[in-house]
C-alpha atoms as a PDB file:
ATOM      1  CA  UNK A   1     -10.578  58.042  -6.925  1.00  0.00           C
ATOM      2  CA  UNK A   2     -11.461  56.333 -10.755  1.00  0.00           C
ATOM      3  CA  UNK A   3     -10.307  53.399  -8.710  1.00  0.00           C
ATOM      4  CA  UNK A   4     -12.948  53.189  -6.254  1.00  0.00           C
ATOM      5  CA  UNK A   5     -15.619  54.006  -8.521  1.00  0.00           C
ATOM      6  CA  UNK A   6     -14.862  51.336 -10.936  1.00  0.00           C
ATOM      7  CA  UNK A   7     -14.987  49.451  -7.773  1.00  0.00           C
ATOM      8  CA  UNK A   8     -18.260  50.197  -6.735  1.00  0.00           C
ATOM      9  CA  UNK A   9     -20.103  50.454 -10.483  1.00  0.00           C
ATOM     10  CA  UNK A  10     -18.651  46.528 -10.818  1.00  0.00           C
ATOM     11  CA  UNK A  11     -20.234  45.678  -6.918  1.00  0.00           C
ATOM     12  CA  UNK A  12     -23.361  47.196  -7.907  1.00  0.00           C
ATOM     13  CA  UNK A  13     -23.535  45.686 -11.292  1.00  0.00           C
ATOM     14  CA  UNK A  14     -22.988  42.103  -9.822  1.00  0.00           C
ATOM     15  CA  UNK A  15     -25.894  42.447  -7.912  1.00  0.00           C
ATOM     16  CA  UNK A  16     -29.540  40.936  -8.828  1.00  0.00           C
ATOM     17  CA  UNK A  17     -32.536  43.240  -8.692  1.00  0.00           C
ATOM     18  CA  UNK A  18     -36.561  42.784  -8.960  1.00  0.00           C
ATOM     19  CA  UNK A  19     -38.065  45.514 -10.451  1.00  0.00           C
ATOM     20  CA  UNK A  20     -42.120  45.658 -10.142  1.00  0.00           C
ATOM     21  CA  UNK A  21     -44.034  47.069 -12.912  1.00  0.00           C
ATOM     22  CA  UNK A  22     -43.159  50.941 -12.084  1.00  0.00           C
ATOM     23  CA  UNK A  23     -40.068  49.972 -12.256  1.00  0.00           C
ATOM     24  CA  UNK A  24     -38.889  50.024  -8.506  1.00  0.00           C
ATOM     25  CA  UNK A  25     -36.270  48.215  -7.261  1.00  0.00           C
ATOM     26  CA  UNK A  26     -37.951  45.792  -4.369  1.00  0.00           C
ATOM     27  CA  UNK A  27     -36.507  45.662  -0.802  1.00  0.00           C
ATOM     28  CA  UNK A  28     -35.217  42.231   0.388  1.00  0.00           C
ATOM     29  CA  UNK A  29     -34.568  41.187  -3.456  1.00  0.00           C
ATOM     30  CA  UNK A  30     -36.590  38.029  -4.589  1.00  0.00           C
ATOM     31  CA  UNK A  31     -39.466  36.735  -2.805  1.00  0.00           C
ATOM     32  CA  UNK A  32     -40.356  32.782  -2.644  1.00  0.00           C
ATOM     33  CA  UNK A  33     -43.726  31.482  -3.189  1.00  0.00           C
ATOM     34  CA  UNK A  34     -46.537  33.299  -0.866  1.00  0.00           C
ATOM     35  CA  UNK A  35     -48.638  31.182   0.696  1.00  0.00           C
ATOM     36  CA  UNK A  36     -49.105  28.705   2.850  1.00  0.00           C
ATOM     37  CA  UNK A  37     -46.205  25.764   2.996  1.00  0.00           C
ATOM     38  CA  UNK A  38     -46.591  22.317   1.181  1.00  0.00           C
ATOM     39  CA  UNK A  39     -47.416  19.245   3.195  1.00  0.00           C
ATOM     40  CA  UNK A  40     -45.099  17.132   4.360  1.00  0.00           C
ATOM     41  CA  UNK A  41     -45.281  14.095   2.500  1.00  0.00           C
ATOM     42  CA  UNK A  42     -46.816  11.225   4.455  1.00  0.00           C
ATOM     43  CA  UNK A  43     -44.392   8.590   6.080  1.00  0.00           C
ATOM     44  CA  UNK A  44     -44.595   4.702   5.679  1.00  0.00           C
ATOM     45  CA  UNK A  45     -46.578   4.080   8.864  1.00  0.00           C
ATOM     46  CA  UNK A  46     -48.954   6.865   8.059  1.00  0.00           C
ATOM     47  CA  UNK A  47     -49.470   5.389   4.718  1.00  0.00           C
ATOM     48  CA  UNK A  48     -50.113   1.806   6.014  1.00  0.00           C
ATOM     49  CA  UNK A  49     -52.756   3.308   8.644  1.00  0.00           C
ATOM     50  CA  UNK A  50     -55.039   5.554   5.646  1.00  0.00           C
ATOM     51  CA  UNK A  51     -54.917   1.921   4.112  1.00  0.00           C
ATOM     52  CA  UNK A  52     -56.121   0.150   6.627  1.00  0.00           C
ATOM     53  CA  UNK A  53     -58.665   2.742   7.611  1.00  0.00           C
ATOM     54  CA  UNK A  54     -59.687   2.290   3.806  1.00  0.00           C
ATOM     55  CA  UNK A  55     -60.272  -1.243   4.201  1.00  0.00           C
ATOM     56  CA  UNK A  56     -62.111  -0.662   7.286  1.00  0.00           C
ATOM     57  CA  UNK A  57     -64.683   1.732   5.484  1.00  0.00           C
ATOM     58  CA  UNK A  58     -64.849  -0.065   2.660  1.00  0.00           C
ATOM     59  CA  UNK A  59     -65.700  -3.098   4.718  1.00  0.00           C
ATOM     60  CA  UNK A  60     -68.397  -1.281   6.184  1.00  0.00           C
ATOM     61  CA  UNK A  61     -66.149  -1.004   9.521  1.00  0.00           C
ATOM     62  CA  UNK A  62     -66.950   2.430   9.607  1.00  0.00           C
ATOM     63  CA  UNK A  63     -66.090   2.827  13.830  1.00  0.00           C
ATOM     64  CA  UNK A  64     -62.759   1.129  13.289  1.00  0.00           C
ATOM     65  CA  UNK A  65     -62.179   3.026  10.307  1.00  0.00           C
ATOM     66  CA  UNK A  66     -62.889   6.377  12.600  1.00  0.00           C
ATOM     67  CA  UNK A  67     -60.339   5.177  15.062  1.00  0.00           C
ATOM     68  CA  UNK A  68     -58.026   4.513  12.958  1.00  0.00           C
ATOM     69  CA  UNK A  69     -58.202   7.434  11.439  1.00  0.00           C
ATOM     70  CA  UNK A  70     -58.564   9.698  14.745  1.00  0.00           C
ATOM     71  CA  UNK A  71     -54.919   7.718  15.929  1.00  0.00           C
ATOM     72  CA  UNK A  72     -53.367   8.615  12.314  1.00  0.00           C
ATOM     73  CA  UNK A  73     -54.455  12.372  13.193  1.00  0.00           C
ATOM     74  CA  UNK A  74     -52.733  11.966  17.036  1.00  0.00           C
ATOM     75  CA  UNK A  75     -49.768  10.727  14.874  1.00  0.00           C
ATOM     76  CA  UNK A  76     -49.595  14.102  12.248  1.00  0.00           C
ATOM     77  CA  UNK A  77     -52.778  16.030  12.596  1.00  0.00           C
ATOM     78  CA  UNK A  78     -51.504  17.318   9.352  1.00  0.00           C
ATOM     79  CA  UNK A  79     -52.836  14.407   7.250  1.00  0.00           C
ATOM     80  CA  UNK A  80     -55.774  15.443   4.534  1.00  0.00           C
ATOM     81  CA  UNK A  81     -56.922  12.025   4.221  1.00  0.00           C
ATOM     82  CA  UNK A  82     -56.991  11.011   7.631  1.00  0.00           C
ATOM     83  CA  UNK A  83     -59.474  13.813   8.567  1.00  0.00           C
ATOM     84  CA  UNK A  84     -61.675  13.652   5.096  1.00  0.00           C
ATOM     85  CA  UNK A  85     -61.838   9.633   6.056  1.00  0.00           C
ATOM     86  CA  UNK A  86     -62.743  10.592   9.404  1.00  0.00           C
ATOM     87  CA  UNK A  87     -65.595  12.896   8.165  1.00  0.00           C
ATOM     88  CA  UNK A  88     -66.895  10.084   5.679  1.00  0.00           C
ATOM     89  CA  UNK A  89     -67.316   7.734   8.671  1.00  0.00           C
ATOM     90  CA  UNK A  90     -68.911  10.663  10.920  1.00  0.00           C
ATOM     91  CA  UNK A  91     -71.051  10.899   8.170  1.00  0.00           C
ATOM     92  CA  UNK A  92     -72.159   6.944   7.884  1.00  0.00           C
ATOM     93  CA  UNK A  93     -72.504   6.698  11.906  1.00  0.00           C
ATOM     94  CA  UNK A  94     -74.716   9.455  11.551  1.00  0.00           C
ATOM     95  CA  UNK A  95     -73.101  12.550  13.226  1.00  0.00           C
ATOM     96  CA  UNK A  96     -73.519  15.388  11.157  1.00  0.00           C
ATOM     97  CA  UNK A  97     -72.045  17.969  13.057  1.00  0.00           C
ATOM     98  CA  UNK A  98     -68.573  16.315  13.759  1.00  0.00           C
ATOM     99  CA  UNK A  99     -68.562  15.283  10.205  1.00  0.00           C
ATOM    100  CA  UNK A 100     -68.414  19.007   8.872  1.00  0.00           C
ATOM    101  CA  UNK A 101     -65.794  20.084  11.197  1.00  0.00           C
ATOM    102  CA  UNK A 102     -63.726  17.025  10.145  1.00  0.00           C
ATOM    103  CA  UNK A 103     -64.547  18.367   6.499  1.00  0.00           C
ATOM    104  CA  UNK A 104     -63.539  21.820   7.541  1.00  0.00           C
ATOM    105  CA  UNK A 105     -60.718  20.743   9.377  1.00  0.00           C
ATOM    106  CA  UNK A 106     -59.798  18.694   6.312  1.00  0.00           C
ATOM    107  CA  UNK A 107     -60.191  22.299   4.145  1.00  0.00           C
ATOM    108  CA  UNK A 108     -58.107  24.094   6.392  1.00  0.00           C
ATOM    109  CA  UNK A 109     -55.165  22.117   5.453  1.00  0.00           C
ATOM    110  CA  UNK A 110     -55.151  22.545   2.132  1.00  0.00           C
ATOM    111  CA  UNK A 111     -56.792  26.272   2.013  1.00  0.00           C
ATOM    112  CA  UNK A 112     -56.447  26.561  -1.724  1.00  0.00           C
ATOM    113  CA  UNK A 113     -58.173  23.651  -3.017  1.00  0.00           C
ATOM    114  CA  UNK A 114     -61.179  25.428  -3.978  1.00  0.00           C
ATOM    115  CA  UNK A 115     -63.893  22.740  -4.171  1.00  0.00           C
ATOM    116  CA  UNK A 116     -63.227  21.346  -0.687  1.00  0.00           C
ATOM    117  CA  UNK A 117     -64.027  24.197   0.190  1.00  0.00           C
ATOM    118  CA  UNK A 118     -67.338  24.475  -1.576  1.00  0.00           C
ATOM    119  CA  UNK A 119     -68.374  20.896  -0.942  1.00  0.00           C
ATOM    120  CA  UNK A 120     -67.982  21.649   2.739  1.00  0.00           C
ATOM    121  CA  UNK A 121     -70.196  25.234   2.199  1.00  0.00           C
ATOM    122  CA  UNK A 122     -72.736  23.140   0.373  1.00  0.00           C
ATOM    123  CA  UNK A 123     -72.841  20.700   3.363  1.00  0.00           C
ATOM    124  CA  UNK A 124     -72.904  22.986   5.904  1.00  0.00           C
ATOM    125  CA  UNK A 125     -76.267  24.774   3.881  1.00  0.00           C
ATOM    126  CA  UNK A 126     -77.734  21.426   4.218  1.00  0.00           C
ATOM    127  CA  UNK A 127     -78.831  21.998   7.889  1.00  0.00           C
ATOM    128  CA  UNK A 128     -81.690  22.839   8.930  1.00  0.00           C
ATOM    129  CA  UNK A 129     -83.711  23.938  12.141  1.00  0.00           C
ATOM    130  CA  UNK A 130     -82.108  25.432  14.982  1.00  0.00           C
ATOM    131  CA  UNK A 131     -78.445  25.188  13.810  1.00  0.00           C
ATOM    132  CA  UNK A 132     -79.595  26.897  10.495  1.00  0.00           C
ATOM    133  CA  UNK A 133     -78.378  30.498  11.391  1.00  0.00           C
ATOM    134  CA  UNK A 134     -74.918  29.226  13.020  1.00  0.00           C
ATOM    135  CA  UNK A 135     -74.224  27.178   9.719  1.00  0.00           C
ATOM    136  CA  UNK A 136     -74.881  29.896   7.415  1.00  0.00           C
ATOM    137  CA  UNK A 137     -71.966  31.283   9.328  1.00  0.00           C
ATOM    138  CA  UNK A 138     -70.262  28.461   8.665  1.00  0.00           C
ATOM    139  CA  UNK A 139     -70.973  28.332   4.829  1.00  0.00           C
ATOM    140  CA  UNK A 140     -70.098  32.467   4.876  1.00  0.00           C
ATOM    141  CA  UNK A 141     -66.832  31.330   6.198  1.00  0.00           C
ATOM    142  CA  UNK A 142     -66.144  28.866   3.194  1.00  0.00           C
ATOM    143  CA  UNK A 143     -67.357  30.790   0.447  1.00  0.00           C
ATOM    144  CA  UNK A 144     -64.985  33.758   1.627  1.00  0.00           C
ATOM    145  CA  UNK A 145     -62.189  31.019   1.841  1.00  0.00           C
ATOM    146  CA  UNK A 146     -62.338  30.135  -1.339  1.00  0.00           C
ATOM    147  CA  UNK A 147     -62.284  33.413  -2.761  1.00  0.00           C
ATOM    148  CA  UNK A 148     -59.684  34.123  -0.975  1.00  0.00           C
ATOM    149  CA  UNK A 149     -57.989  30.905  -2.752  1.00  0.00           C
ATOM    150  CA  UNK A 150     -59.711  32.466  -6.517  1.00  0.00           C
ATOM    151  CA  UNK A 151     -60.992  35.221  -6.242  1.00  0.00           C
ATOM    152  CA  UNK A 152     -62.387  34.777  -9.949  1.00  0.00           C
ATOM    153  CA  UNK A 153     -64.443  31.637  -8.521  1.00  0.00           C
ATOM    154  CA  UNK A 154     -67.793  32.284  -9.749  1.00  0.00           C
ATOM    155  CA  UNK A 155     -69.756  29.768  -8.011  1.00  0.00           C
ATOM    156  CA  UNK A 156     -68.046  31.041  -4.799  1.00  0.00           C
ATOM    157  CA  UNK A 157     -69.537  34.422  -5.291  1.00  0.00           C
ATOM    158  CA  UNK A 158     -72.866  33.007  -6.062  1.00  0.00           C
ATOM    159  CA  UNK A 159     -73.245  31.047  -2.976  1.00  0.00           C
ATOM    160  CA  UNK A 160     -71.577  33.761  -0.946  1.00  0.00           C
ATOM    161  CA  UNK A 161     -74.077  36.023  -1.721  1.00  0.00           C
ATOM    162  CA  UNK A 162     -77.462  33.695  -1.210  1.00  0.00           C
ATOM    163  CA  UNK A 163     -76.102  33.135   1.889  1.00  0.00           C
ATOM    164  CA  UNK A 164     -75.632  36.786   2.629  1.00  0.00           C
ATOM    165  CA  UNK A 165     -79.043  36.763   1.337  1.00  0.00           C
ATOM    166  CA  UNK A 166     -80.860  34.480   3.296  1.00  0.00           C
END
């Protein structure tokens, strides 16, 4: 009987516990990282296509620099640059609209990079008209995203609520 419960105090001893702040022992033991996963990193022929499209719109090539970019994305629609390129070139053909959900698109994939999503908030306030009411939606939506990133982010708050505002 000592036998097995030298047994079992040296098995339980052996064993790694988290304790939170009350002191608790946590279910499951140690957690990872929350949040959402890292980014694969790019591969060679990705690579070679963001620097072509680069040339392209620095050339002034701003269509070829859009397709370009729009095959990278039908290669790994998980590429940042690719789709903040792509919203760049929306932006010097002149359309607006595709150009902010490239740029939200672009946010989405890396959700806790707090000033894409307030550049894309700031863009979306820029409209006016008739699609004023749907992009203050829009720039809700980013403002909340970003707090949910910080939720300390001060400017985030501020244009969250003169949105709610308006």
């Amino acid at each position: 009987m000592k036998k097995d419960k030298e047994l079992f105090q040296s098995s339980q001893s052996s064993r790694k516990f988290s304790r939170d702040k009350d002191g608790f022992i946590a279910r499951g033991g140690l957690r990872g990282t929350r949040g959402p996963r890292r980014a694969a990193e790019p591969t060679g022929d990705i690579k070679a296509r963001l620097g072509e499209a680069a040339k392209a719109f620095l050339a002034g090539d701003y269509t070829e620099a859009k397709n370009i970019c729009q095959e990278t994305i039908r290669i790994n629609a998980e590429t940042h640059e690719a789709w903040t390129t792509m919203a760049s070139c929306f932006l010097e053909l002149g359309e607006r609209r595709k150009a902010l959900i490239a740029l939200t698109t672009a946010s989405h994939l890396q959700p806790k990079i707090i000033p894409g999503w307030l550049h894309c908030a700031s863009m979306y306030l820029e409209e006016t008209g008739s699609l004023r009411p749907e992009s203050l939606k829009h720039a809700f939506f980013c403002y909340g995203a970003a707090l949910r990133a910080n939720v300390k982010c001060v400017a985030a708050r501020i244009g969250k609520a003169k949105v709610y505002e308006e």
